[in-house]
PDB file of N, CA and C in Angstrom:
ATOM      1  N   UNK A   1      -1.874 -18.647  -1.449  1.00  0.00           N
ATOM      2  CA  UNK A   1      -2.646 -17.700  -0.661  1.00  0.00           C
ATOM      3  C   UNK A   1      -1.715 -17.060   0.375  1.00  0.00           C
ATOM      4  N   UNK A   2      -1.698 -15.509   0.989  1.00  0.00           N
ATOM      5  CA  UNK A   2      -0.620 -15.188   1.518  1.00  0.00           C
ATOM      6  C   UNK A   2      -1.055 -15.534   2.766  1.00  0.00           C
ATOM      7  N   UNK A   3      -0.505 -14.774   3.838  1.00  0.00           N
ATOM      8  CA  UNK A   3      -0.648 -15.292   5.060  1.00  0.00           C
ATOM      9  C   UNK A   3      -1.359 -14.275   5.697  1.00  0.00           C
ATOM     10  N   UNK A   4      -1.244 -13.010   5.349  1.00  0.00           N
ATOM     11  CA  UNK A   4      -2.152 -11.668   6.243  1.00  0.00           C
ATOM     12  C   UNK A   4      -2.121 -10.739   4.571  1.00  0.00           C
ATOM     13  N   UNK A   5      -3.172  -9.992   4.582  1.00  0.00           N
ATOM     14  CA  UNK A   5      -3.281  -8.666   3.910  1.00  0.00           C
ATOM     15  C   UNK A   5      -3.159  -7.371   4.299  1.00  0.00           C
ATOM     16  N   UNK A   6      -2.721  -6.459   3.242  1.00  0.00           N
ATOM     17  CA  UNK A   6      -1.614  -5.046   3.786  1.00  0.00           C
ATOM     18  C   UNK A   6      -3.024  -3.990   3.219  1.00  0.00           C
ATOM     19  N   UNK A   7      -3.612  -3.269   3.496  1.00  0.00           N
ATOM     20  CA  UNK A   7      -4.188  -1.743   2.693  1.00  0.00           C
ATOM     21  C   UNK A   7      -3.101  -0.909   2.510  1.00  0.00           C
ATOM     22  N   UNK A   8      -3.097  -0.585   1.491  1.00  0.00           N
ATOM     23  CA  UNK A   8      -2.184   0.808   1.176  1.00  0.00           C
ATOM     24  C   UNK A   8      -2.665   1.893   2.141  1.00  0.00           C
ATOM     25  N   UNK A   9      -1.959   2.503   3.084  1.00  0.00           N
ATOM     26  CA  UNK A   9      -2.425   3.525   4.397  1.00  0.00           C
ATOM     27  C   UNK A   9      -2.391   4.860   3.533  1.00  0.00           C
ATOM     28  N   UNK A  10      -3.431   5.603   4.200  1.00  0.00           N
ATOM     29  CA  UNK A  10      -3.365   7.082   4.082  1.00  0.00           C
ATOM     30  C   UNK A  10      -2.853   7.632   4.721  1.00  0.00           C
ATOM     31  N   UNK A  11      -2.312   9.102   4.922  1.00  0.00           N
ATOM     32  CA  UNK A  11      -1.753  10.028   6.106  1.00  0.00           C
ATOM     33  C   UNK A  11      -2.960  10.206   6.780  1.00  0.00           C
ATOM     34  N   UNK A  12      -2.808   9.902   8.071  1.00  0.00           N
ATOM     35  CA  UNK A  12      -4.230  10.570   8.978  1.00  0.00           C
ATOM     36  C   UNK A  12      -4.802  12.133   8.308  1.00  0.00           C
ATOM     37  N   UNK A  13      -3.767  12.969   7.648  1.00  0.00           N
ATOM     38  CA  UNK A  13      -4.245  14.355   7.378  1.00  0.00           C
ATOM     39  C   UNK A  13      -5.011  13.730   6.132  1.00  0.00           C
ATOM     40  N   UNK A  14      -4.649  13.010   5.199  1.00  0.00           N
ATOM     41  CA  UNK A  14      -5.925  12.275   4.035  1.00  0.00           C
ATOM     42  C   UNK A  14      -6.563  12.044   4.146  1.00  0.00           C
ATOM     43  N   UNK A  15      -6.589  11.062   5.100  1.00  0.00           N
ATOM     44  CA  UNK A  15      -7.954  10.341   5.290  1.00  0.00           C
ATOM     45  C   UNK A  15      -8.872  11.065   5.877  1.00  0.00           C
ATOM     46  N   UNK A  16      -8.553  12.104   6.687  1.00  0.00           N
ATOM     47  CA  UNK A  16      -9.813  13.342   7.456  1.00  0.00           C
ATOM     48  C   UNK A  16     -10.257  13.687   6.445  1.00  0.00           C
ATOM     49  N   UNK A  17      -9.209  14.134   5.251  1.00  0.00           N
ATOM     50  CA  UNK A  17     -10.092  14.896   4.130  1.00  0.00           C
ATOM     51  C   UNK A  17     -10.723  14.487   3.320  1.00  0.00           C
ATOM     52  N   UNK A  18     -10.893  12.978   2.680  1.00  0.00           N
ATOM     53  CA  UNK A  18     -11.067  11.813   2.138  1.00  0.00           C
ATOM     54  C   UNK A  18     -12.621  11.594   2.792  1.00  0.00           C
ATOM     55  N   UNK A  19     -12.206  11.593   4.064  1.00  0.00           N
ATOM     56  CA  UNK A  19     -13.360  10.626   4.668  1.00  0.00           C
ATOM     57  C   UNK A  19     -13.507   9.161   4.601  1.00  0.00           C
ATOM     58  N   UNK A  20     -12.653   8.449   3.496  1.00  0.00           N
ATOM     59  CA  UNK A  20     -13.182   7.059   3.523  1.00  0.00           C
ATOM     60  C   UNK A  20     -11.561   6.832   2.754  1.00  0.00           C
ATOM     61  N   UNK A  21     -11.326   5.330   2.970  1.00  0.00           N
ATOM     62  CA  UNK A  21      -9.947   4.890   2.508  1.00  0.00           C
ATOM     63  C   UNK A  21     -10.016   3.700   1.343  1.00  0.00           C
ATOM     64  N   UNK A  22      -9.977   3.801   0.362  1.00  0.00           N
ATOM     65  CA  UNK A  22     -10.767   2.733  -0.179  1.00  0.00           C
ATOM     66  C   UNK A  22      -9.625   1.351  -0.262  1.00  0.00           C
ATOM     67  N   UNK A  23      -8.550   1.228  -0.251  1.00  0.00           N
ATOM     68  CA  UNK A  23      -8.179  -0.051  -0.201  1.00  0.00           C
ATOM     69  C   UNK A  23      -8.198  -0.284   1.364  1.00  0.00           C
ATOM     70  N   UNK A  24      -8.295  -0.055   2.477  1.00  0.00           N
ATOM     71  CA  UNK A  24      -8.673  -0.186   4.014  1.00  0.00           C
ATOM     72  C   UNK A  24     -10.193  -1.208   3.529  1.00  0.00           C
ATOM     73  N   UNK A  25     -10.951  -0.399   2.911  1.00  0.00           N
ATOM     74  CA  UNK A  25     -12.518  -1.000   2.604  1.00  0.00           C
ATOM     75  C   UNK A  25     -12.319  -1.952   1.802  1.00  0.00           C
ATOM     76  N   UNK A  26     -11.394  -1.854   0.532  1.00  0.00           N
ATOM     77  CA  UNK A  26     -11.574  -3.493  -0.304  1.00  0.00           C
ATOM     78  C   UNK A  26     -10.457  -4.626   0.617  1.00  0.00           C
ATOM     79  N   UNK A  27      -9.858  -4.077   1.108  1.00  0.00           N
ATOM     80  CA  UNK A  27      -8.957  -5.416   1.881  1.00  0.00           C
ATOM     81  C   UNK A  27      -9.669  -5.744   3.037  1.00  0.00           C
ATOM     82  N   UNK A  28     -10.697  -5.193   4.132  1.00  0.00           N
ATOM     83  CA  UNK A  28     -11.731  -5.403   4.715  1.00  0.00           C
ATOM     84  C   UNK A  28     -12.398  -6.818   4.150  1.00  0.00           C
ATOM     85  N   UNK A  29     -13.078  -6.225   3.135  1.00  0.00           N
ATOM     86  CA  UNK A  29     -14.030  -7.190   2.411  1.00  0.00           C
ATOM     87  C   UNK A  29     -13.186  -8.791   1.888  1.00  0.00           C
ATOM     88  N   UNK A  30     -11.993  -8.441   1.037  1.00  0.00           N
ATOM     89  CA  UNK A  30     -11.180  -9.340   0.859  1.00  0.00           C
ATOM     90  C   UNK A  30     -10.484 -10.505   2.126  1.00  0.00           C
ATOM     91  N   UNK A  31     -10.332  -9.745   2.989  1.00  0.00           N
ATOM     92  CA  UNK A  31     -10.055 -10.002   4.092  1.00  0.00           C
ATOM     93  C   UNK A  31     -10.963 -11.196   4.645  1.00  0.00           C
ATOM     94  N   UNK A  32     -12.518 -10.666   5.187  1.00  0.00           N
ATOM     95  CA  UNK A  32     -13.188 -11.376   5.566  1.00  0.00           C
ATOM     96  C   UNK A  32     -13.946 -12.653   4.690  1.00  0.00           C
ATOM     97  N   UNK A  33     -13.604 -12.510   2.829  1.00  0.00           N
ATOM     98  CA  UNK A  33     -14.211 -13.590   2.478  1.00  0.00           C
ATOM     99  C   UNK A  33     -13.380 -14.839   2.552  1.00  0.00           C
ATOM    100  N   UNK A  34     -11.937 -14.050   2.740  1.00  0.00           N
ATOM    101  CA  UNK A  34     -11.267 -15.193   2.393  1.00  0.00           C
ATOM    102  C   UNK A  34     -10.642 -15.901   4.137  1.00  0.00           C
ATOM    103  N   UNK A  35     -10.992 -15.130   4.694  1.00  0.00           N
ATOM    104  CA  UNK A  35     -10.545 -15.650   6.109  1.00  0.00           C
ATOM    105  C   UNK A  35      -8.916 -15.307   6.297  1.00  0.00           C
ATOM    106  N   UNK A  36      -8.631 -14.137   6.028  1.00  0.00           N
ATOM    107  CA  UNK A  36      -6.642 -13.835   6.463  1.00  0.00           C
ATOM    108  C   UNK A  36      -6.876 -12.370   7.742  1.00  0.00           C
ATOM    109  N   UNK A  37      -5.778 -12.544   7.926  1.00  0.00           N
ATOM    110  CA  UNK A  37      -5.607 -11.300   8.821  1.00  0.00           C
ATOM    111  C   UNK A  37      -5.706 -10.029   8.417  1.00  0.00           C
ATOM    112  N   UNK A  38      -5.385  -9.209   8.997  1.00  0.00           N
ATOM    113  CA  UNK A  38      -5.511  -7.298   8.301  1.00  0.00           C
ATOM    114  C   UNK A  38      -3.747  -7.177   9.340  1.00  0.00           C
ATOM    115  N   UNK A  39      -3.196  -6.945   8.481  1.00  0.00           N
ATOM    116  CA  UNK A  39      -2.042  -5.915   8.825  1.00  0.00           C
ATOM    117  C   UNK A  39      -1.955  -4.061   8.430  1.00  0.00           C
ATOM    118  N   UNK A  40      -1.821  -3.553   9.306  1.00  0.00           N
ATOM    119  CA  UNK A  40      -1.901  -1.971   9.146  1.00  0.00           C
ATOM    120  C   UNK A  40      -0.698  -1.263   9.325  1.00  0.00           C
ATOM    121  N   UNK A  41      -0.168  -0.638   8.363  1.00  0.00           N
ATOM    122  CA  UNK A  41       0.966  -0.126   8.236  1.00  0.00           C
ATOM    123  C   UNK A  41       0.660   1.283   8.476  1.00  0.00           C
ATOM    124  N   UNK A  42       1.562   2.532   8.662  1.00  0.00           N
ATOM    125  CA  UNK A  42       1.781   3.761   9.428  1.00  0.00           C
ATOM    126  C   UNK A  42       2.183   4.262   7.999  1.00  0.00           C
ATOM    127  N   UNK A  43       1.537   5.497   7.688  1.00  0.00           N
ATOM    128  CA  UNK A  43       1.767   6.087   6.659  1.00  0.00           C
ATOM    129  C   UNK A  43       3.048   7.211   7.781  1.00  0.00           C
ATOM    130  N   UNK A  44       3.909   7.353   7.501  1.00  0.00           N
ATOM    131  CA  UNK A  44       4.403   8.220   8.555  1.00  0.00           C
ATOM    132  C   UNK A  44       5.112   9.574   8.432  1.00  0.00           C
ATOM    133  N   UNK A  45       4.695  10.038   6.976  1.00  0.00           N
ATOM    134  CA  UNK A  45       4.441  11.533   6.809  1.00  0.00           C
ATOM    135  C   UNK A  45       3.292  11.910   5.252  1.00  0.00           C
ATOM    136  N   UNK A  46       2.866  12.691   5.069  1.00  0.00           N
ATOM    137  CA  UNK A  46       1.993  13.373   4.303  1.00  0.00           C
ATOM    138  C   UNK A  46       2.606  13.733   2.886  1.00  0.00           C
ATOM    139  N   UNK A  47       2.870  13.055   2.051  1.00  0.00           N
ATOM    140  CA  UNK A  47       3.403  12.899   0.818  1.00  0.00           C
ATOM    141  C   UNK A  47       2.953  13.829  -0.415  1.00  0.00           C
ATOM    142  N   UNK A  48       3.478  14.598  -1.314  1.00  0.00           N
ATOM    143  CA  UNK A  48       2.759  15.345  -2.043  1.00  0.00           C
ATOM    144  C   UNK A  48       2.037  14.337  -2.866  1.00  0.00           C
ATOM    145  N   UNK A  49       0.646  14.942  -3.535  1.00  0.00           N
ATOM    146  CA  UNK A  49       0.193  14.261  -4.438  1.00  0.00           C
ATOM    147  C   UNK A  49       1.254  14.126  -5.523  1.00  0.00           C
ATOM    148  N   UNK A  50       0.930  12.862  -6.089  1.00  0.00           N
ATOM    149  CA  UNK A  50       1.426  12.449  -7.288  1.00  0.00           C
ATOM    150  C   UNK A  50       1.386  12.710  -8.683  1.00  0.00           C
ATOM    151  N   UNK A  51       0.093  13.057  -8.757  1.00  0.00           N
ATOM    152  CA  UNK A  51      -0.651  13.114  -9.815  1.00  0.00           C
ATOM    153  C   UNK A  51       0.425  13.944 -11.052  1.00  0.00           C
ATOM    154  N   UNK A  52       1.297  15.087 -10.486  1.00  0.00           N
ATOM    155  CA  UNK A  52       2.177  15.766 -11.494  1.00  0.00           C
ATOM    156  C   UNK A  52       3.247  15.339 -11.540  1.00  0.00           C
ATOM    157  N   UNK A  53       3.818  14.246 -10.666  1.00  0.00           N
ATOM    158  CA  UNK A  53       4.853  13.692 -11.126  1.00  0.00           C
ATOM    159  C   UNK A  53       5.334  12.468 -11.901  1.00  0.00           C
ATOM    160  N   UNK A  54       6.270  12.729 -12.261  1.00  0.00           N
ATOM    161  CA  UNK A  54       7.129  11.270 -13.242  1.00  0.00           C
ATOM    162  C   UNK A  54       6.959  10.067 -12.636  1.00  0.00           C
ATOM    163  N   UNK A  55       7.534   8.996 -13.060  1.00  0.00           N
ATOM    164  CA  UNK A  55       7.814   8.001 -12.132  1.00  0.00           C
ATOM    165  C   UNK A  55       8.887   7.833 -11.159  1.00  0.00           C
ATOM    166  N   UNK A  56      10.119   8.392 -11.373  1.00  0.00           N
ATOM    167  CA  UNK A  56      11.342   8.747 -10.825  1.00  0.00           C
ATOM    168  C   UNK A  56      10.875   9.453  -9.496  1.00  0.00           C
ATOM    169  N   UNK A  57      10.563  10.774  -9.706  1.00  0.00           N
ATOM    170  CA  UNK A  57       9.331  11.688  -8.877  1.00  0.00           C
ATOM    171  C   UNK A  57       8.872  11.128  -7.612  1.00  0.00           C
ATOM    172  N   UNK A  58       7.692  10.255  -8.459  1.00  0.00           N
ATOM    173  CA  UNK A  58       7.353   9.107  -7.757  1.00  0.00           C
ATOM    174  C   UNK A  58       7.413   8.425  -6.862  1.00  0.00           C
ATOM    175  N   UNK A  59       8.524   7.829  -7.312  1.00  0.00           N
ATOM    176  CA  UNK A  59       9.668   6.696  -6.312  1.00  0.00           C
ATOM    177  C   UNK A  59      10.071   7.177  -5.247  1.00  0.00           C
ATOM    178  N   UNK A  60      10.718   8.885  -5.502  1.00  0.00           N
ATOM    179  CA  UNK A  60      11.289   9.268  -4.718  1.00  0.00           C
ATOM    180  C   UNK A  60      10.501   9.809  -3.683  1.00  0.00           C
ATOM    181  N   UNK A  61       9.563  10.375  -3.878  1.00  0.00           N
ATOM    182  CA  UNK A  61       8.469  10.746  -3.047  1.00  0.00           C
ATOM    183  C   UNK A  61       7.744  10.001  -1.794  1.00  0.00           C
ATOM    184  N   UNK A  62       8.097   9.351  -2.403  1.00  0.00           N
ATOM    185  CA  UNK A  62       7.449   7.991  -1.287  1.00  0.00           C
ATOM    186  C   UNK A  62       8.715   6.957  -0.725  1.00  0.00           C
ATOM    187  N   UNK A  63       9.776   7.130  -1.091  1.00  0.00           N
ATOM    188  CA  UNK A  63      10.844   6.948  -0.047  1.00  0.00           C
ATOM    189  C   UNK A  63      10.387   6.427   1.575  1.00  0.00           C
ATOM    190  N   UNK A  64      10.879   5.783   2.277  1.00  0.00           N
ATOM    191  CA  UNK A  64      10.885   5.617   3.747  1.00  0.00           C
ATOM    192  C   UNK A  64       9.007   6.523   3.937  1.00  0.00           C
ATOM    193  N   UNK A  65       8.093   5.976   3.186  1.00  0.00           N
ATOM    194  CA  UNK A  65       6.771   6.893   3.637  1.00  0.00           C
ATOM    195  C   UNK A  65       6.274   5.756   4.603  1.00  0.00           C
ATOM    196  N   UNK A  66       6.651   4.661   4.809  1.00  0.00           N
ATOM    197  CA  UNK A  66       5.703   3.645   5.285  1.00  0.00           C
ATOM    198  C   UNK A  66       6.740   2.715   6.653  1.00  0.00           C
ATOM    199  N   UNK A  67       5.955   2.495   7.471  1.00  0.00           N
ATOM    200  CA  UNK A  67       6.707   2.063   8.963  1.00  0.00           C
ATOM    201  C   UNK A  67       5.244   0.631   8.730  1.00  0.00           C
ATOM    202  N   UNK A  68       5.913  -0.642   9.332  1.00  0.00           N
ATOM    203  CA  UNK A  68       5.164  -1.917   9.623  1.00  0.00           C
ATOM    204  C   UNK A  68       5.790  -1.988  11.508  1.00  0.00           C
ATOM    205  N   UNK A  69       5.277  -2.972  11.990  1.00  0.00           N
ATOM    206  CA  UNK A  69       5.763  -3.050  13.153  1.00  0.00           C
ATOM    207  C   UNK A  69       5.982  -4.530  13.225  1.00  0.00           C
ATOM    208  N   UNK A  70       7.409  -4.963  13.033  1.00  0.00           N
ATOM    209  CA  UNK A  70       8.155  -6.379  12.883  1.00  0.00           C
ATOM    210  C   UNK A  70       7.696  -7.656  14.412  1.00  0.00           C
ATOM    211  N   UNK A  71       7.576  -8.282  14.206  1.00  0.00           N
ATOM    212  CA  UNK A  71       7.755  -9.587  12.843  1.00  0.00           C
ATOM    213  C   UNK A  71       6.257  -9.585  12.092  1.00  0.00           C
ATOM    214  N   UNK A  72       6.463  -9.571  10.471  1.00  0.00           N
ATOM    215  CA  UNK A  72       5.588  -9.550  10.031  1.00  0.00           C
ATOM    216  C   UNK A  72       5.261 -11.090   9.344  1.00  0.00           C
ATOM    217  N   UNK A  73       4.263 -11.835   8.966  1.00  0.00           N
ATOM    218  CA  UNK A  73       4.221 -12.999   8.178  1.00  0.00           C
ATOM    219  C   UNK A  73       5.067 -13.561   6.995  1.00  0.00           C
ATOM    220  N   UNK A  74       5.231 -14.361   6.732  1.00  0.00           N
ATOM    221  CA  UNK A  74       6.363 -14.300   5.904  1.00  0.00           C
ATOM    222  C   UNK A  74       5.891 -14.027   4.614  1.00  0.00           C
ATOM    223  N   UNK A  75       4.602 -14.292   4.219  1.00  0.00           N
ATOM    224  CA  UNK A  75       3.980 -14.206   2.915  1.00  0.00           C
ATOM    225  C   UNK A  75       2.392 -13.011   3.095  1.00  0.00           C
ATOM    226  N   UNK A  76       2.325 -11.870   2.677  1.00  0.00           N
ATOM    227  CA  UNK A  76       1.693 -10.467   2.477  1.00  0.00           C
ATOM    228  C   UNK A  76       1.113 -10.548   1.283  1.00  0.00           C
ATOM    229  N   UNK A  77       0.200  -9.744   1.365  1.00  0.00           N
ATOM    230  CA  UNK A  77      -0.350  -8.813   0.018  1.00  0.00           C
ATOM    231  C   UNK A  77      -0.797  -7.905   0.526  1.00  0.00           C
ATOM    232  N   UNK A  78      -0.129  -6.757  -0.667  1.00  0.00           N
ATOM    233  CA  UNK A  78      -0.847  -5.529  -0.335  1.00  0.00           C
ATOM    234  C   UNK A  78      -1.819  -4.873  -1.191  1.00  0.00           C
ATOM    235  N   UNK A  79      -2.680  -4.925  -0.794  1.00  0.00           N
ATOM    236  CA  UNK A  79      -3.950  -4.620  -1.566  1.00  0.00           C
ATOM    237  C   UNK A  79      -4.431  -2.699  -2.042  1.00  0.00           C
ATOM    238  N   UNK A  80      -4.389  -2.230  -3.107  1.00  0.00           N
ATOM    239  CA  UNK A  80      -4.474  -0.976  -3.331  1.00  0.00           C
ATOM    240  C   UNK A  80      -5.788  -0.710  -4.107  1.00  0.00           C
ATOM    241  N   UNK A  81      -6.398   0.055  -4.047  1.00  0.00           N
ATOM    242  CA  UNK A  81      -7.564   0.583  -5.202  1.00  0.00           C
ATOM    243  C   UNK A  81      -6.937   0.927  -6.750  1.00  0.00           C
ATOM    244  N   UNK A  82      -6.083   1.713  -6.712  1.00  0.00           N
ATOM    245  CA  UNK A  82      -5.743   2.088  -8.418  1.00  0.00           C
ATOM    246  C   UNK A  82      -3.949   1.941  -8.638  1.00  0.00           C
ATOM    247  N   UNK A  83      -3.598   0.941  -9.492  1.00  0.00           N
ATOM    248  CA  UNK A  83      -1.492   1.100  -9.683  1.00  0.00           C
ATOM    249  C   UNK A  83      -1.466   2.162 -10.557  1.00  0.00           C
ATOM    250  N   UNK A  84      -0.471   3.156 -10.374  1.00  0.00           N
ATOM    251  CA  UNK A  84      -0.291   3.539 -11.462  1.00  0.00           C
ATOM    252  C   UNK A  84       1.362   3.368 -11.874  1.00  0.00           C
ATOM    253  N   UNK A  85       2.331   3.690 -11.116  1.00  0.00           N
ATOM    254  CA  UNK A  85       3.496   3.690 -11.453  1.00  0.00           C
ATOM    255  C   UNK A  85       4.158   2.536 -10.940  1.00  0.00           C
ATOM    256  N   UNK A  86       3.818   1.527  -9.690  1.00  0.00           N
ATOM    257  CA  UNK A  86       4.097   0.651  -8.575  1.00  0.00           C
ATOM    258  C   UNK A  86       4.930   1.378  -7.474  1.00  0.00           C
ATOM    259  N   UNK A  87       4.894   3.220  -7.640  1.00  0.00           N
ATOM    260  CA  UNK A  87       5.840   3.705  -6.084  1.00  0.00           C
ATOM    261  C   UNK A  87       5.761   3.322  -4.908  1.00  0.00           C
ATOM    262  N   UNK A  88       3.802   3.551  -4.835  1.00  0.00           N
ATOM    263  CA  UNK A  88       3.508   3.336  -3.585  1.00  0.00           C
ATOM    264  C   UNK A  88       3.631   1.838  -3.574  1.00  0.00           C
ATOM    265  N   UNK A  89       3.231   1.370  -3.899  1.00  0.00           N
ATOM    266  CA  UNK A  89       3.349  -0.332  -3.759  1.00  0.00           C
ATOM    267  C   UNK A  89       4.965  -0.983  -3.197  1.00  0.00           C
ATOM    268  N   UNK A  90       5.737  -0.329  -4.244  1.00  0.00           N
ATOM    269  CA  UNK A  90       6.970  -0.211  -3.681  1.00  0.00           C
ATOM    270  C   UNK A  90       7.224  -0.104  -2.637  1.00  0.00           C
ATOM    271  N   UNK A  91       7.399   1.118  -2.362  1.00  0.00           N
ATOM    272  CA  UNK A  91       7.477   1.667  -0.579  1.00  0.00           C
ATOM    273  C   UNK A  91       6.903   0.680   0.239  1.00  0.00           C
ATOM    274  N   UNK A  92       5.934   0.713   0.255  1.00  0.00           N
ATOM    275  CA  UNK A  92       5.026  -0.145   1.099  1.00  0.00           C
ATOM    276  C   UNK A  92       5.880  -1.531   0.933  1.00  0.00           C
ATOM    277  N   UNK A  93       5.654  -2.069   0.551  1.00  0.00           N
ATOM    278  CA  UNK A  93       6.462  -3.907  -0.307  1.00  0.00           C
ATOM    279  C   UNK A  93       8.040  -3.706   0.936  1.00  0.00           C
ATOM    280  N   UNK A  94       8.859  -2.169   0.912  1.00  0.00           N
ATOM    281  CA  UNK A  94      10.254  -2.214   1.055  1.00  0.00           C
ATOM    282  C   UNK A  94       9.763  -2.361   2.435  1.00  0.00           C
ATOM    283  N   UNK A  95       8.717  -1.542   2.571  1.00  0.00           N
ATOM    284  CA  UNK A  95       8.809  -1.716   4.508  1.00  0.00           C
ATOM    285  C   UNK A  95       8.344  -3.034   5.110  1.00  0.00           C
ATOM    286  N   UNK A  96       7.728  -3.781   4.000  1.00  0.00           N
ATOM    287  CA  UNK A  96       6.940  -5.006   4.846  1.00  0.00           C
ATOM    288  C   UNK A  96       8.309  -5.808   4.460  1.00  0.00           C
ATOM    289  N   UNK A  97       9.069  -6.155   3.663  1.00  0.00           N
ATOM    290  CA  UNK A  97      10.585  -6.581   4.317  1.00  0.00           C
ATOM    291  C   UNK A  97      11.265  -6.552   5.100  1.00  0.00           C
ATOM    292  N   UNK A  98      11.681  -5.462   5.126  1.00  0.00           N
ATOM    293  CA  UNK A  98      12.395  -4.557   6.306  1.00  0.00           C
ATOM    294  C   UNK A  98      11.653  -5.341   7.669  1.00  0.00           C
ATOM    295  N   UNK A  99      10.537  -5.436   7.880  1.00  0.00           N
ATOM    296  CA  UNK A  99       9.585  -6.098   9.052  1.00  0.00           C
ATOM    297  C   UNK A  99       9.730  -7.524   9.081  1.00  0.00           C
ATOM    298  N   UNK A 100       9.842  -8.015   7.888  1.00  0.00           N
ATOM    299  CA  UNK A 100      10.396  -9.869   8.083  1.00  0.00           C
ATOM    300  C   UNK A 100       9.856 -10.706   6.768  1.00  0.00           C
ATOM    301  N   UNK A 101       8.773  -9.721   6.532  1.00  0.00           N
ATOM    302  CA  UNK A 101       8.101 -10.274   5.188  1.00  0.00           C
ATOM    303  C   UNK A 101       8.908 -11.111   4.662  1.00  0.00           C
ATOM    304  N   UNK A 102       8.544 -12.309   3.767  1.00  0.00           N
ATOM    305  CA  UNK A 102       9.949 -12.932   2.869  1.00  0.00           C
ATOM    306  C   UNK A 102       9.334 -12.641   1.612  1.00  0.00           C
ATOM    307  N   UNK A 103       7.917 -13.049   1.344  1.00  0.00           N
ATOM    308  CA  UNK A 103       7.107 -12.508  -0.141  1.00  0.00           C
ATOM    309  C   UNK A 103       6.347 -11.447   0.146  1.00  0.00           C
ATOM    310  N   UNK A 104       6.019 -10.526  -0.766  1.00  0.00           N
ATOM    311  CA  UNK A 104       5.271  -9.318  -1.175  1.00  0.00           C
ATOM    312  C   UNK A 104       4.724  -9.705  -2.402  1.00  0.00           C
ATOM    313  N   UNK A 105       3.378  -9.855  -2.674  1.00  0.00           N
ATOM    314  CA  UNK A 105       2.614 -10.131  -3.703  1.00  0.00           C
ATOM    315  C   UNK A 105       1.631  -8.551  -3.773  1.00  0.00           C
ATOM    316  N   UNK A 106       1.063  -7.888  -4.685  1.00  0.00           N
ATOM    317  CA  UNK A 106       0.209  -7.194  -4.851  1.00  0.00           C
ATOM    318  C   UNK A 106      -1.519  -6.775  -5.494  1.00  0.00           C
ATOM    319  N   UNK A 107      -2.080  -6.982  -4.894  1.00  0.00           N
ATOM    320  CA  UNK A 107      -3.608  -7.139  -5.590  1.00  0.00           C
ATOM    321  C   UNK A 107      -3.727  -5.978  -5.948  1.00  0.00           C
ATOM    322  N   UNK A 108      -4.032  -4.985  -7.376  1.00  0.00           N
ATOM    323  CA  UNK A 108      -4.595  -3.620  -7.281  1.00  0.00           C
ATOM    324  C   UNK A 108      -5.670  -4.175  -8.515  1.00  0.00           C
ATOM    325  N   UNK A 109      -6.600  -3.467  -7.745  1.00  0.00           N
ATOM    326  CA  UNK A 109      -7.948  -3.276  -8.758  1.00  0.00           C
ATOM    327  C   UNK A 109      -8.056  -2.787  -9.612  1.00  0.00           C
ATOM    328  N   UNK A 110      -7.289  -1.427 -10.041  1.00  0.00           N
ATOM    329  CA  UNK A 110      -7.421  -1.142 -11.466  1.00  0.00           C
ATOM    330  C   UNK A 110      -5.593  -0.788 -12.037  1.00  0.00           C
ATOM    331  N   UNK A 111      -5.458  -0.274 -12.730  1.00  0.00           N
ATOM    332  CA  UNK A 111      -4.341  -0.059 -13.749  1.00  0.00           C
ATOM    333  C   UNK A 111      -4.483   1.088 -14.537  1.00  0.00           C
ATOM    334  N   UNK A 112      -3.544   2.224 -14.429  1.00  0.00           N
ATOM    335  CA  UNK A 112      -3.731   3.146 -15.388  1.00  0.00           C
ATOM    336  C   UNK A 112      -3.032   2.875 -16.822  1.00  0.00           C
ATOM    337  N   UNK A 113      -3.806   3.238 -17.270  1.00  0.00           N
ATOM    338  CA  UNK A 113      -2.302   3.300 -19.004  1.00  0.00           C
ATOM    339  C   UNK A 113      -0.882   3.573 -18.740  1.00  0.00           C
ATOM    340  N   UNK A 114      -0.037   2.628 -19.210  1.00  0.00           N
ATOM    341  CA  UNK A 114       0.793   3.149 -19.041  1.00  0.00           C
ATOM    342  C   UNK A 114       1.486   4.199 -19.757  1.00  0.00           C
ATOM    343  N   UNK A 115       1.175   4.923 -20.398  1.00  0.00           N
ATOM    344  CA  UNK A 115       1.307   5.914 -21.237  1.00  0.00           C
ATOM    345  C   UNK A 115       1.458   7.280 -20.660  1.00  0.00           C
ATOM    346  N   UNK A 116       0.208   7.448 -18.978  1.00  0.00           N
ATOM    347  CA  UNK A 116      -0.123   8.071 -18.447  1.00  0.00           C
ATOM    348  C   UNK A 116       0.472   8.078 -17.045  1.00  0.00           C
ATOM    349  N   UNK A 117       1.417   6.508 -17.318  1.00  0.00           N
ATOM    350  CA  UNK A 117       2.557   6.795 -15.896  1.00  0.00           C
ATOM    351  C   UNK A 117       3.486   7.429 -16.051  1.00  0.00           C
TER     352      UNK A 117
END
């Protein structure tokens, strides 16, 4: 079991337009059945959608997108609504290191084909 749980963050400009964040809401819920902390990471610029890019694309896109604020637990999960390529997960995963993390584990609820990554 890890030690705190991560939501994959939106850009504040998303989430206005969004209205609702859905791994914020399933790591909420996850959060409170299982009794762990909530860690909140800084989306810290506005990333193009993904949706037309590769995986390479991807990766690169989301580069340095994510700031934690150190010392973080040594054992995380970051919890997402849909994987498709693991970029964002990535990113996210590199910064909760960078912060002290020693494991990065990932919960995502669904999975696209990979055919379609």
């Amino acid at each position: 079991m890890p030690d705190a749980l991560l939501p994959v963050p939106l850009h504040m400009s998303r989430a206005r337009e969004r209205g609702f964040n859905q791994a914020v809401w399933l790591t909420e819920k996850l959060a409170g059945e299982y009794r762990l902390p909530l860690i909140h990471a800084e989306r810290l610029h506005s990333t193009q959608s993904q949706r037309a890019f590769n995986r390479r694309q991807r990766f690169k896109n989301l580069q340095g997108a994510f700031y934690l604020e150190a010392p973080l637990p040594l054992h995380v999960t970051i919890v997402d609504d849909v994987m498709t390529t693991g970029a964002t997960v990535n990113a996210l995963a590199a910064a909760a290191k960078q912060a002290g993390a020693e494991r990065v584990d990932v919960w995502a609820i669904a999975r696209t084909p990979l055919q379609q990554a």
